[in-house]
Protein backbone atom coordinates (compact mmCIF):
# COMPACT_ATOMS: atom_id res chain seq x y z
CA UNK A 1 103.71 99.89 43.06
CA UNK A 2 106.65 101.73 44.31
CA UNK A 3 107.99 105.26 42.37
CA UNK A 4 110.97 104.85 40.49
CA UNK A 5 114.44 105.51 40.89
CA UNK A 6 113.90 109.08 39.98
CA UNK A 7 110.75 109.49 42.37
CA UNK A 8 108.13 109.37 38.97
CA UNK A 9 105.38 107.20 39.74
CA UNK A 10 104.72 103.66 37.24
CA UNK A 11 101.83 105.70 35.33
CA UNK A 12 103.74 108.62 34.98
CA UNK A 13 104.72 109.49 31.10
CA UNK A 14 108.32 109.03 30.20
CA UNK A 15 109.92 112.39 29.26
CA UNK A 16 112.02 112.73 26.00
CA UNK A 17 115.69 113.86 26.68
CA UNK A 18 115.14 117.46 24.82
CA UNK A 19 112.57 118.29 26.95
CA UNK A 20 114.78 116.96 30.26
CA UNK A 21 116.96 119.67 28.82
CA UNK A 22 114.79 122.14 28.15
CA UNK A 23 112.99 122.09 31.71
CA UNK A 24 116.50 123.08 33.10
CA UNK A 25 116.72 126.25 31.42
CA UNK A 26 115.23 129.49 31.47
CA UNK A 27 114.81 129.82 35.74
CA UNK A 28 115.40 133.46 37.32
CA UNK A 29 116.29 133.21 41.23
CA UNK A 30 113.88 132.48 43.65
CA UNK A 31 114.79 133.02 46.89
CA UNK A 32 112.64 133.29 49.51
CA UNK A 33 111.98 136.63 50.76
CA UNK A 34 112.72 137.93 54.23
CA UNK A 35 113.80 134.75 55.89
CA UNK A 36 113.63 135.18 59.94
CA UNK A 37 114.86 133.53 62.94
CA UNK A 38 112.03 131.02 63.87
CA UNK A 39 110.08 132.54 67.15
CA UNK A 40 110.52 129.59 68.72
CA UNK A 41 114.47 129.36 68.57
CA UNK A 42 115.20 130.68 71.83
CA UNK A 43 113.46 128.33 73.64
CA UNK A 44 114.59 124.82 71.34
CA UNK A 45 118.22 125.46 72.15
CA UNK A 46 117.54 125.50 76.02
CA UNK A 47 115.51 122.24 75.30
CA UNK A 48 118.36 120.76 73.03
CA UNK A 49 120.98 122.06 76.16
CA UNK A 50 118.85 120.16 78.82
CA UNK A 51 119.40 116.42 76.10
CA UNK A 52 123.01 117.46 76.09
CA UNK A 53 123.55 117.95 79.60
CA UNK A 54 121.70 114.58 80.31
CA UNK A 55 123.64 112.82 77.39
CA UNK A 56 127.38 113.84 77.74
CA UNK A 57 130.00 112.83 75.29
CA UNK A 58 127.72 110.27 72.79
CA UNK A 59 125.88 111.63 69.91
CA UNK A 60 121.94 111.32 69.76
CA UNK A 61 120.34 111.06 66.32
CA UNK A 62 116.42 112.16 66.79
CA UNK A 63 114.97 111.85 63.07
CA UNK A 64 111.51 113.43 61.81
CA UNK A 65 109.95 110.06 60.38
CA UNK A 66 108.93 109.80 56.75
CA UNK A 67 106.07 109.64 54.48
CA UNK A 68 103.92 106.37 55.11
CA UNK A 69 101.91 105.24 52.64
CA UNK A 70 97.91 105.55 52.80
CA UNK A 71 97.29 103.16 49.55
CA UNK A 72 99.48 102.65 46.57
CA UNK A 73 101.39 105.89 45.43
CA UNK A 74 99.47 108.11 47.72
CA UNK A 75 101.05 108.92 51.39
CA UNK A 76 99.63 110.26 54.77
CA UNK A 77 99.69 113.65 55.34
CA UNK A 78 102.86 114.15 56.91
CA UNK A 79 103.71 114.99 60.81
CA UNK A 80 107.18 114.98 62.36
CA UNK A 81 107.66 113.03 65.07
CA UNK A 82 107.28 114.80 68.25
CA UNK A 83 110.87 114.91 69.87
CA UNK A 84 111.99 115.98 66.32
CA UNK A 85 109.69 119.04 66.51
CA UNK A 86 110.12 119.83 70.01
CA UNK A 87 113.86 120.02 69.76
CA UNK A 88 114.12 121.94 66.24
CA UNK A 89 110.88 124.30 66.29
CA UNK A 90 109.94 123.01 62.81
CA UNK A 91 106.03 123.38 62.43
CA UNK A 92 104.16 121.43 59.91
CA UNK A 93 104.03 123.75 56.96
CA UNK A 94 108.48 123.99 57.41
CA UNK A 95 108.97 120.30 57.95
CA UNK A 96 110.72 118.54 55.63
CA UNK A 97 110.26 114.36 55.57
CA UNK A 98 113.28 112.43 56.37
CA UNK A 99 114.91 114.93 57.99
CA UNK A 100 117.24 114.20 61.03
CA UNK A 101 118.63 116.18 63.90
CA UNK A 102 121.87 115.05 65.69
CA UNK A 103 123.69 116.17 68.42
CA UNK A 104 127.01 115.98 68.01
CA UNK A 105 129.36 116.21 71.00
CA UNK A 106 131.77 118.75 71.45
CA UNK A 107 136.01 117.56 73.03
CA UNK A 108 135.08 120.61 75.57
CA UNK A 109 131.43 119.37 76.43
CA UNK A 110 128.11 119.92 75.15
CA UNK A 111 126.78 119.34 71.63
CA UNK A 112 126.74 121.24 68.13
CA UNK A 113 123.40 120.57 66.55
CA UNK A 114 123.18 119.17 62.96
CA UNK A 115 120.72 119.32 60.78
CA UNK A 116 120.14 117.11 57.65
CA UNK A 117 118.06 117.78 55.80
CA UNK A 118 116.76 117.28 52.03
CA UNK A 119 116.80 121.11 50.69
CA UNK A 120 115.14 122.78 47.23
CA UNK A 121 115.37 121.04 44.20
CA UNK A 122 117.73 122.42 42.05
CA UNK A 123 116.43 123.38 38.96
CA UNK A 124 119.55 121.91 36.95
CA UNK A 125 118.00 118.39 38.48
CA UNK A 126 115.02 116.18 37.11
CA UNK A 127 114.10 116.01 40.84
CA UNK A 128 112.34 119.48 40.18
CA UNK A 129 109.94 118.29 37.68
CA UNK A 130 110.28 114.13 37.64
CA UNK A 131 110.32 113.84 41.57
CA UNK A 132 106.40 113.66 43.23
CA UNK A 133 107.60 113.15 46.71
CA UNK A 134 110.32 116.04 46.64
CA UNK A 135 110.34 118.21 43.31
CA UNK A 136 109.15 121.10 43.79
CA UNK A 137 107.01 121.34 40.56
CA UNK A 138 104.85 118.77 42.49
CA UNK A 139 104.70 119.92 46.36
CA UNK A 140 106.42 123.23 46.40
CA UNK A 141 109.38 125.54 47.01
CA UNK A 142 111.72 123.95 50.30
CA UNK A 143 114.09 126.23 51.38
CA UNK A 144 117.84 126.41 50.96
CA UNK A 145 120.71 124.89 53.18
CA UNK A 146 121.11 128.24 53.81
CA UNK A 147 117.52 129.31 54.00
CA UNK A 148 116.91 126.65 56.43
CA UNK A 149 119.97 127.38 58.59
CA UNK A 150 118.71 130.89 58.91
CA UNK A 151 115.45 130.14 59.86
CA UNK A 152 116.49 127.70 63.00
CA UNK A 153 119.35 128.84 63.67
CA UNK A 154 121.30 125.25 63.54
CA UNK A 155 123.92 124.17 61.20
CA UNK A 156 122.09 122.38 58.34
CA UNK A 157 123.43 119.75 56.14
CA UNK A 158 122.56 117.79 53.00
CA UNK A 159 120.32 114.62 54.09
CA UNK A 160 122.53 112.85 51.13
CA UNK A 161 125.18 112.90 53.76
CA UNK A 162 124.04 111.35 56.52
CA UNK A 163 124.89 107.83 56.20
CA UNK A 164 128.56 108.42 55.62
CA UNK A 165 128.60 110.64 58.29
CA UNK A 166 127.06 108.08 60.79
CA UNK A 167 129.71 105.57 59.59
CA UNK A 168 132.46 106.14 62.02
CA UNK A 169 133.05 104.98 65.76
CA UNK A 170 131.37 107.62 67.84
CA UNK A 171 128.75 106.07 70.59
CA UNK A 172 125.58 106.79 69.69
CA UNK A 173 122.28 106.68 70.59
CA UNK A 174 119.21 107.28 68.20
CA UNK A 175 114.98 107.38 68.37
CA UNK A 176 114.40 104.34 66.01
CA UNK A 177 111.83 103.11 63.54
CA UNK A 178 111.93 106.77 61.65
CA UNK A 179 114.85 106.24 59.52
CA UNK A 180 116.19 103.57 57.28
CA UNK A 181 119.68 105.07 57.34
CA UNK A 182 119.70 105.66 61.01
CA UNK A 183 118.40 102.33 61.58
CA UNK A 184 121.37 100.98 59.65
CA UNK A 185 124.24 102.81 60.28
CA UNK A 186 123.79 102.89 64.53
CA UNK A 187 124.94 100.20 66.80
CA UNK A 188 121.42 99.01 69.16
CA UNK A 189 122.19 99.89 72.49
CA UNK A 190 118.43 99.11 73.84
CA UNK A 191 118.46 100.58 77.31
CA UNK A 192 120.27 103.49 76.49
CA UNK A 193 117.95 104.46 73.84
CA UNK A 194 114.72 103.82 76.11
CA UNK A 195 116.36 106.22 78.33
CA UNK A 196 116.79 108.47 75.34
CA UNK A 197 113.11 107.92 74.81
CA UNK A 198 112.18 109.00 77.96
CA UNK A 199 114.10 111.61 78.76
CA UNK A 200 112.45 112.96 75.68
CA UNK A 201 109.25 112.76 76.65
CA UNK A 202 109.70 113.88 79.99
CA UNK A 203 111.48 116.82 78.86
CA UNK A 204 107.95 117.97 77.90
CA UNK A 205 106.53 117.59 81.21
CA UNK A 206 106.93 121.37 81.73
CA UNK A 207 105.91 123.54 78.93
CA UNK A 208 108.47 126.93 78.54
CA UNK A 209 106.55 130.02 77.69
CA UNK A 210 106.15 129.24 74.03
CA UNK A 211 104.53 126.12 74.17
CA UNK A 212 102.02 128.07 76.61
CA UNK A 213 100.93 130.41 74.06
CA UNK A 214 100.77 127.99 71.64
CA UNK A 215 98.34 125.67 73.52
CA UNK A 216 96.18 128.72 74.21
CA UNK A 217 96.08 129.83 70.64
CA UNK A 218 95.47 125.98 70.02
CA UNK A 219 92.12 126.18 72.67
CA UNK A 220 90.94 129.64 71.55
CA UNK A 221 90.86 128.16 67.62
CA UNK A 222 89.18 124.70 69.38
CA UNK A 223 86.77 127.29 70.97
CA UNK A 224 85.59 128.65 67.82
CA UNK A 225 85.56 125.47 65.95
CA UNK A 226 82.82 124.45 68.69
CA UNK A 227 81.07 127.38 68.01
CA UNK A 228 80.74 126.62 64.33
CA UNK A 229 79.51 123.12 65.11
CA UNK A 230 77.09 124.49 67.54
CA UNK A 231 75.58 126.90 64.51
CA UNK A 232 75.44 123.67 62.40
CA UNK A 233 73.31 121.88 64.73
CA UNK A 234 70.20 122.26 63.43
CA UNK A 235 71.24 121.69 59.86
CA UNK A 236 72.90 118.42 60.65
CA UNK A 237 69.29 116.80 62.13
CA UNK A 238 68.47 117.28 58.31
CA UNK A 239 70.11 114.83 56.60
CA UNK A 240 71.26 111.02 57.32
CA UNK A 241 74.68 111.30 58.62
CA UNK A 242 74.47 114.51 60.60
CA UNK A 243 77.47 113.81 62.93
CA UNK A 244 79.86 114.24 59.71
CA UNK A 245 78.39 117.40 58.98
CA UNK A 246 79.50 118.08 62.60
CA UNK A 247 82.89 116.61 61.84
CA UNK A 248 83.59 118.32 58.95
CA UNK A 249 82.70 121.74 60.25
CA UNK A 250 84.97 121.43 63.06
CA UNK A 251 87.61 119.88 60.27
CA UNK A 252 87.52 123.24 58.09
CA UNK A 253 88.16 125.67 60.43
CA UNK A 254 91.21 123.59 61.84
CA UNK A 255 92.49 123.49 58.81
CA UNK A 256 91.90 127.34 58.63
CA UNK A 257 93.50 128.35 62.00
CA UNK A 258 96.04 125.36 62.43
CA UNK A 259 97.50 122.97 61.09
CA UNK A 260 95.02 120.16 61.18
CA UNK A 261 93.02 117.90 63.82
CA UNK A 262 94.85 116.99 67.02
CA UNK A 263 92.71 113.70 66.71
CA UNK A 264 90.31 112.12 64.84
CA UNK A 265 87.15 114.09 66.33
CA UNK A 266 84.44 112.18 68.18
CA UNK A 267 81.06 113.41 67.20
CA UNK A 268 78.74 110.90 69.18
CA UNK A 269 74.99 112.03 69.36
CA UNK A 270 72.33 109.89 71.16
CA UNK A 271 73.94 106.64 72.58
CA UNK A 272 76.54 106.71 70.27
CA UNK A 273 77.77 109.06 73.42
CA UNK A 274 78.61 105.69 74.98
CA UNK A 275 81.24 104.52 72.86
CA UNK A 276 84.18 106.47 73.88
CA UNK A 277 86.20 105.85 70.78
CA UNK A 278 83.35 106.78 68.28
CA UNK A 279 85.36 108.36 65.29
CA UNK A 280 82.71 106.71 62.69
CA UNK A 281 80.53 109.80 63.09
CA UNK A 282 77.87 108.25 60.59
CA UNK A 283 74.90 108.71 62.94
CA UNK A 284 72.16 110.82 62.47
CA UNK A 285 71.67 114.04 65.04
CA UNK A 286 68.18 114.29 66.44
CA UNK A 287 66.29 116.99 68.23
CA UNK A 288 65.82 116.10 71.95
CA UNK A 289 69.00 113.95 72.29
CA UNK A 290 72.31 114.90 73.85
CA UNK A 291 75.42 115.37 71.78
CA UNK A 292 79.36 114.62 72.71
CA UNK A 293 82.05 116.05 70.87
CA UNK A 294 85.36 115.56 71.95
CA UNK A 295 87.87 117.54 69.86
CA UNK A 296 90.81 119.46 69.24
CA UNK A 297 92.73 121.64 66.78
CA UNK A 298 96.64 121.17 66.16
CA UNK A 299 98.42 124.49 65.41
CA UNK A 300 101.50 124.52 62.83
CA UNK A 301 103.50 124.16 65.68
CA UNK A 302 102.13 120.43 66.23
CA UNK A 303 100.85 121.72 70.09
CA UNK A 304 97.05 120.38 70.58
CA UNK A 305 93.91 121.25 72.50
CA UNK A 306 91.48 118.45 73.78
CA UNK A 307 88.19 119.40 74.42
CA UNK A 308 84.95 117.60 75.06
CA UNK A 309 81.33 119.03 75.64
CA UNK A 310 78.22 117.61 75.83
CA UNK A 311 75.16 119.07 74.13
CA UNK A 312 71.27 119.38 73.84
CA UNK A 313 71.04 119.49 70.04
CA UNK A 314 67.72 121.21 70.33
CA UNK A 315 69.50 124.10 72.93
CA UNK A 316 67.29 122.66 76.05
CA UNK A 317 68.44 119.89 78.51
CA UNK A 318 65.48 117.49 79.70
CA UNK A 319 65.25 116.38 83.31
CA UNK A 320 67.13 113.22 82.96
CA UNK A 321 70.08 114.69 80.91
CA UNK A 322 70.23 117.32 83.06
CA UNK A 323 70.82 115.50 86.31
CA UNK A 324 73.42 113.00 84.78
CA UNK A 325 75.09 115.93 83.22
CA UNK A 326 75.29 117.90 86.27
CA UNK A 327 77.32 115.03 88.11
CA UNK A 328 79.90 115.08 85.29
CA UNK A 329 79.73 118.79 86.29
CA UNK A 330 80.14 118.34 89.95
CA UNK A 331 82.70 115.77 89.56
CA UNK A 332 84.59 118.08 87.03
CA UNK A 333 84.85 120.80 89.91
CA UNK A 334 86.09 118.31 92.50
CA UNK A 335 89.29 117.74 90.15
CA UNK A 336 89.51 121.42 89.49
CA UNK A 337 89.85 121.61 93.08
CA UNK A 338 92.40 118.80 93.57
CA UNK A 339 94.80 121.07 91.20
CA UNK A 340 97.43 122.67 93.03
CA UNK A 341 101.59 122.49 92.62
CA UNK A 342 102.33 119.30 94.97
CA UNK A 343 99.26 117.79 94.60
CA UNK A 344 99.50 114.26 93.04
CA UNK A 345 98.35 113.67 89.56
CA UNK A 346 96.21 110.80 90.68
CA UNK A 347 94.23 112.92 93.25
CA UNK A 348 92.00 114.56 90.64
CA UNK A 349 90.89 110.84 89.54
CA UNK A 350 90.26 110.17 93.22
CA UNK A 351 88.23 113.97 93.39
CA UNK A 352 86.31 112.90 90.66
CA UNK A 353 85.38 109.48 91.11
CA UNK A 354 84.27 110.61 94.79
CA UNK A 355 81.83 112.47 93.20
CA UNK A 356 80.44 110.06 90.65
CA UNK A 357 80.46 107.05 92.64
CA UNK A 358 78.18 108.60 94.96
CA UNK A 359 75.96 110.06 92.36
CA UNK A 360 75.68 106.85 90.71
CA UNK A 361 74.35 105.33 94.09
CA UNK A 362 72.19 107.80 94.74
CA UNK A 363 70.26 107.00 91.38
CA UNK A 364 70.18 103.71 92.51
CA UNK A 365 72.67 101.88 90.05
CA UNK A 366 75.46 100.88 92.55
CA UNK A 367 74.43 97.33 94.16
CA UNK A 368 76.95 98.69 97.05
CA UNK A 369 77.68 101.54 98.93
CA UNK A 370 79.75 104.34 97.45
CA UNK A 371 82.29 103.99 100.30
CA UNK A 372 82.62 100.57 99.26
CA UNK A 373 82.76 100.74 95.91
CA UNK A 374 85.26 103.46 96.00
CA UNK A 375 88.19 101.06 97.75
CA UNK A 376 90.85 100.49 94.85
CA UNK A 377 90.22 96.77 94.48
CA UNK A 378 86.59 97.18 94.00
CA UNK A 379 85.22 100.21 91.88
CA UNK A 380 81.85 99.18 90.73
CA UNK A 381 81.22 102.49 89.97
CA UNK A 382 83.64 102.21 87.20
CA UNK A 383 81.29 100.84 85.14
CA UNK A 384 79.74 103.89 84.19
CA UNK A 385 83.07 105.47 84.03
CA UNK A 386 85.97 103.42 82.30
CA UNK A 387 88.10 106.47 81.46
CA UNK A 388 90.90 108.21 83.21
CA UNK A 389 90.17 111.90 84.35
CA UNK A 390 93.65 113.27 82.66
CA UNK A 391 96.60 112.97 81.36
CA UNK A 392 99.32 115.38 80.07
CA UNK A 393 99.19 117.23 76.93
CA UNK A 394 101.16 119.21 74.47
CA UNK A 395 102.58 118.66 70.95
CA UNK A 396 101.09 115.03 71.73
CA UNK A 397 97.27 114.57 72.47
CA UNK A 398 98.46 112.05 74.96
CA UNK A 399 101.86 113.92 75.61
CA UNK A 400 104.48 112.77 77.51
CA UNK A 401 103.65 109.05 77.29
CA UNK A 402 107.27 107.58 77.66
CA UNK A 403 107.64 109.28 80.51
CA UNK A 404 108.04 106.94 84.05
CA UNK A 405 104.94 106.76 86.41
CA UNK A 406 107.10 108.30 89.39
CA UNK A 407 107.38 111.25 87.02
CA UNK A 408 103.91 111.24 85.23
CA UNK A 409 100.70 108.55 86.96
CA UNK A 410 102.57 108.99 90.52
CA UNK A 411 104.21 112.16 90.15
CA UNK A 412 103.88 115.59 91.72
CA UNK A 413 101.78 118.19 90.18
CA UNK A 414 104.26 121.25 89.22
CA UNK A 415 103.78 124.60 87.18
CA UNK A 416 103.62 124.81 83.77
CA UNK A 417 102.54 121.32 83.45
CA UNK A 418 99.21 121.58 80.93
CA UNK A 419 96.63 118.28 81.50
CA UNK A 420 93.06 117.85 80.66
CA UNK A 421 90.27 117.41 83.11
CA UNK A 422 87.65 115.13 82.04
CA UNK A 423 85.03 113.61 84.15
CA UNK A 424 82.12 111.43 82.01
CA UNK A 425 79.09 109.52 82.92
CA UNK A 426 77.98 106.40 80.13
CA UNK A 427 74.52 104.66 80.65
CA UNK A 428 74.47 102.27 77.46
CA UNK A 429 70.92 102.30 76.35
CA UNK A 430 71.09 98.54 77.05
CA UNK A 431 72.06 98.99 80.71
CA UNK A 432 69.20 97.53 83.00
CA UNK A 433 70.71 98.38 85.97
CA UNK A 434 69.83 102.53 85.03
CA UNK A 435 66.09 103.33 85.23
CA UNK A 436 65.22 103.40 82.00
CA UNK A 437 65.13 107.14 81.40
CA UNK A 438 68.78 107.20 81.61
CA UNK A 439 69.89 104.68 79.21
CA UNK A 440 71.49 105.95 75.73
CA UNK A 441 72.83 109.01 77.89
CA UNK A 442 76.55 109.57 77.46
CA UNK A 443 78.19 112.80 79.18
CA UNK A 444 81.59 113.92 78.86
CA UNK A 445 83.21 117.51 79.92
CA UNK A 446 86.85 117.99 79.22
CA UNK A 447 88.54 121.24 79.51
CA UNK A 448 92.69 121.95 79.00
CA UNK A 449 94.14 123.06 82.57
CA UNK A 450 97.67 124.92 83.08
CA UNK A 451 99.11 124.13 86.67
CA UNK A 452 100.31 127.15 87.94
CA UNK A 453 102.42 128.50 91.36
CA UNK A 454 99.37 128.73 92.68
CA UNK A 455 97.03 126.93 91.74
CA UNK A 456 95.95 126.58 87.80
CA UNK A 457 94.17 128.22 85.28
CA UNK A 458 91.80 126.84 82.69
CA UNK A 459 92.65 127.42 79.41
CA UNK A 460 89.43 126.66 78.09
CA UNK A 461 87.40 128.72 80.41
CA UNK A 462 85.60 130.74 77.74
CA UNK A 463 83.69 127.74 76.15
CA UNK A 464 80.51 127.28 78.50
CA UNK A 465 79.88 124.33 80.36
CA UNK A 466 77.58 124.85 83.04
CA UNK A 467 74.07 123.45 81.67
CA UNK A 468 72.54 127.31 82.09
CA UNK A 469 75.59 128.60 80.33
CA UNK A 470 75.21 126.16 77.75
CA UNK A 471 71.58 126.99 76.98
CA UNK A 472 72.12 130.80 76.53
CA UNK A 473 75.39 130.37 74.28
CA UNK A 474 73.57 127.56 72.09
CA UNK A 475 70.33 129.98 71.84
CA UNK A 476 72.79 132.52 70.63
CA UNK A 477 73.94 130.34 67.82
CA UNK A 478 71.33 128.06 67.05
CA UNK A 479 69.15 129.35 64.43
């Protein structure tokens, strides 16, 4: 059932008017103490000036999203959507739901930013106490109109406003399916608003020097969320559903460092490897098998790391794990080496693939040559290897996914661009046409790359992933 008028839920007590009264009296000031500029603020008006430029004389409405509902009266967690955050610099633990940006032009060119948003609760309202999706008796102290104007430095306005000020004649175009109001109040004009959409998205093509440091602090948490896992190894081969104890290890300390996961976390021991998508994580984590975990933190800032490796869960690779792994390996260092400004973004899928087509027909899988199977209308090989070796990332996992293949799948490499690189190998433990020492053998290595002038640099360098290197740190931690 929905909440009432007033934002109590339908099992909620009914409140006697004395008390409504009483609850509005008695309140020193609160105000927030030592409210500053938001670090990123410098960097979202050059973003917001790049949409203006692009978008001359029409308005563009970008909201946040609201609260979707998990089951009954209980909501989602919730995260802004992306172009929102990107534009405003408004992290998770600032974000307030339903908010909307708009730029608004200017008669001499440009745009003013606006920001609407739904501030503190008084507390001469029953929204303070009565209201469980706003009050702040029930989710805690927003800031001020003025407090939030100060923060990110753009003109902030009550959300209560928004659909009157939308009602006029100015030509406008909005991100849709976030906000009722918006929804309502602006004219569809389709293709203008795809190319809203993308321009968006490309805009994040090329991360400023914010979002850099934000995606390393992202990886460096990621990093030691691995190592916790890795410590937890042993215990999880203890009880029935040791991949959750995996999960949820990784889960605490990105809730400790960031914001929350980037993803839901694969945790995939044994053959569950094979599954790419394996986010049930119910399996049970034996000694001698190989483990994949492909996971990332998200910061407060929304930006994300994606990281996979692929582990002995007893510290010690066998033969046959070993040689599979070491092609993912191999084929991981022919993309590194595809990386360089001008370079295409499909050449590190054609680096790797070189590599893993011939390693699959060397094991004697391929019923064709590698040449052969490498030509683009053939790619046997691909059976072992359904994935794509990267793709962009940022405040999305999958950033950037609006953005037009002559820009993105056929674009240039350029610097500060930030992709993964992720090579994997998976033998289904069903597959007959694997000697049988392979089957159930899933191997993924996925590290977070930032393309520089001159080449790139691995952001996720520090986490081993050479099978040696992965030995000593695991004997290290393992205990």
């Amino acid at each position: 059932m929905a909440e009432k008028k007033d934002g109590s839920r339908p099992h909620d007590a009914p409140n006697a008017d004395a008390l409504a009264q009483f609850m509005k009296r008695g309140w020193k000031p609160t105000p927030l103490i030592d409210i500053k500029p938001a670090p990123a603020n410098r960097f979202t008006k050059a973003r917001r000036d790049k949409v203006s430029a692009e978008f001359p004389k029409v308005r563009l409405v970008i909201p946040a999203g609201g609260l979707k509902v998990r089951s009954a009266d209980t909501d989602f967690r919730f995260r802004a959507h992306s172009a929102f955050s990107h534009l405003t610099g408004i992290g998770a633990s600032e974000v307030v739901p339903d908010s909307v940006l708009v730029l608004e032009p200017k008669v001499e060119g440009g745009h003013t930013a606006l920001l609407f948003v739904h501030p503190r609760s008084p507390r001469d309202s029953d929204e303070f106490y009565r209201n469980a999706k706003y009050g702040e008796f029930w989710i805690g102290r927003r800031m001020t109109i003025e407090e939030t104007q100060v923060r990110f430095g753009i003109e902030v306005r009550h959300i209560g406003n928004l659909e009157a000020y939308l009602s006029d004649e100015v030509k406008t175009y909005a991100v849709r399916g976030l906000s009722d109001v918006v929804d309502k109040k602006v004219e569809k004009r389709k293709k203008k608003e795809a190319e809203l959409l993308v321009f968006l998205s490309e805009l994040r093509l090329i991360k400023d020097e914010f979002e850099v440091a934000e995606m390393q602090a992202a990886v460096n948490a990621t990093n030691r969320g691995f190592e916790d896992m890795a410590r937890q190894l042993q215990n999880a081969t203890k009880i029935e559903k040791g991949e959750r104890l995996l999960e949820g290890t990784f889960f605490t300390r990105a809730r400790i460092e960031g914001n929350d996961l980037g993803y839901d976390s694969i945790v995939a021991s044994g053959s569950h490897a094979c599954i790419l998508h394996w986010i049930k994580n119910d399996g049970a984590v034996k000694n001698g098998d190989l483990i994949l975990i492909d996971a990332g933190i998200e910061m407060d800032s929304l930006y994300t790391a994606d990281i996979s490796r692929t582990l002995p869960v007893n510290g010690k690779f066998t033969e046959a794990q070993r040689r599979i792994y070491m092609l993912v390996y191999e084929a991981q260092r022919a993309a590194f080496a595809a990386i360089k400004p001008g370079a295409k973004f499909r050449d590190l899928n054609a680096a790797a693939h070189e590599v893993l087509a011939h390693g699959v027909s060397a094991i004697g899988a391929l019923p064709i040559s590698a040449e052969e199977s490498l030509q683009p209308s053939v790619g046997l090989h691909r059976r072992w290897t359904v994935h794509g070796v990267s793709h962009m990332l940022g405040i999305d996992v999958h950033d950037c996914e609006h953005a037009r293949n002559e820009q993105y799948r056929d674009g240039e490499l350029k610097p500060g661009m930030i992709l993964t690189v992720e090579p994997g190998l998976y033998i289904h433990p069903d597959d007959e046409l694997f000697p049988a020492e392979y089957r159930g053998i899933g191997v993924r290595i996925e590290d977070d790359v930032l393309i520089t002038e001159t080449g790139y640099r691995n952001l996720s360098q520090n986490l081993p992933s050479h099978p040696d290197e992965i030995e000593v740190w695991l004997s290290n931690l393992i205990r």
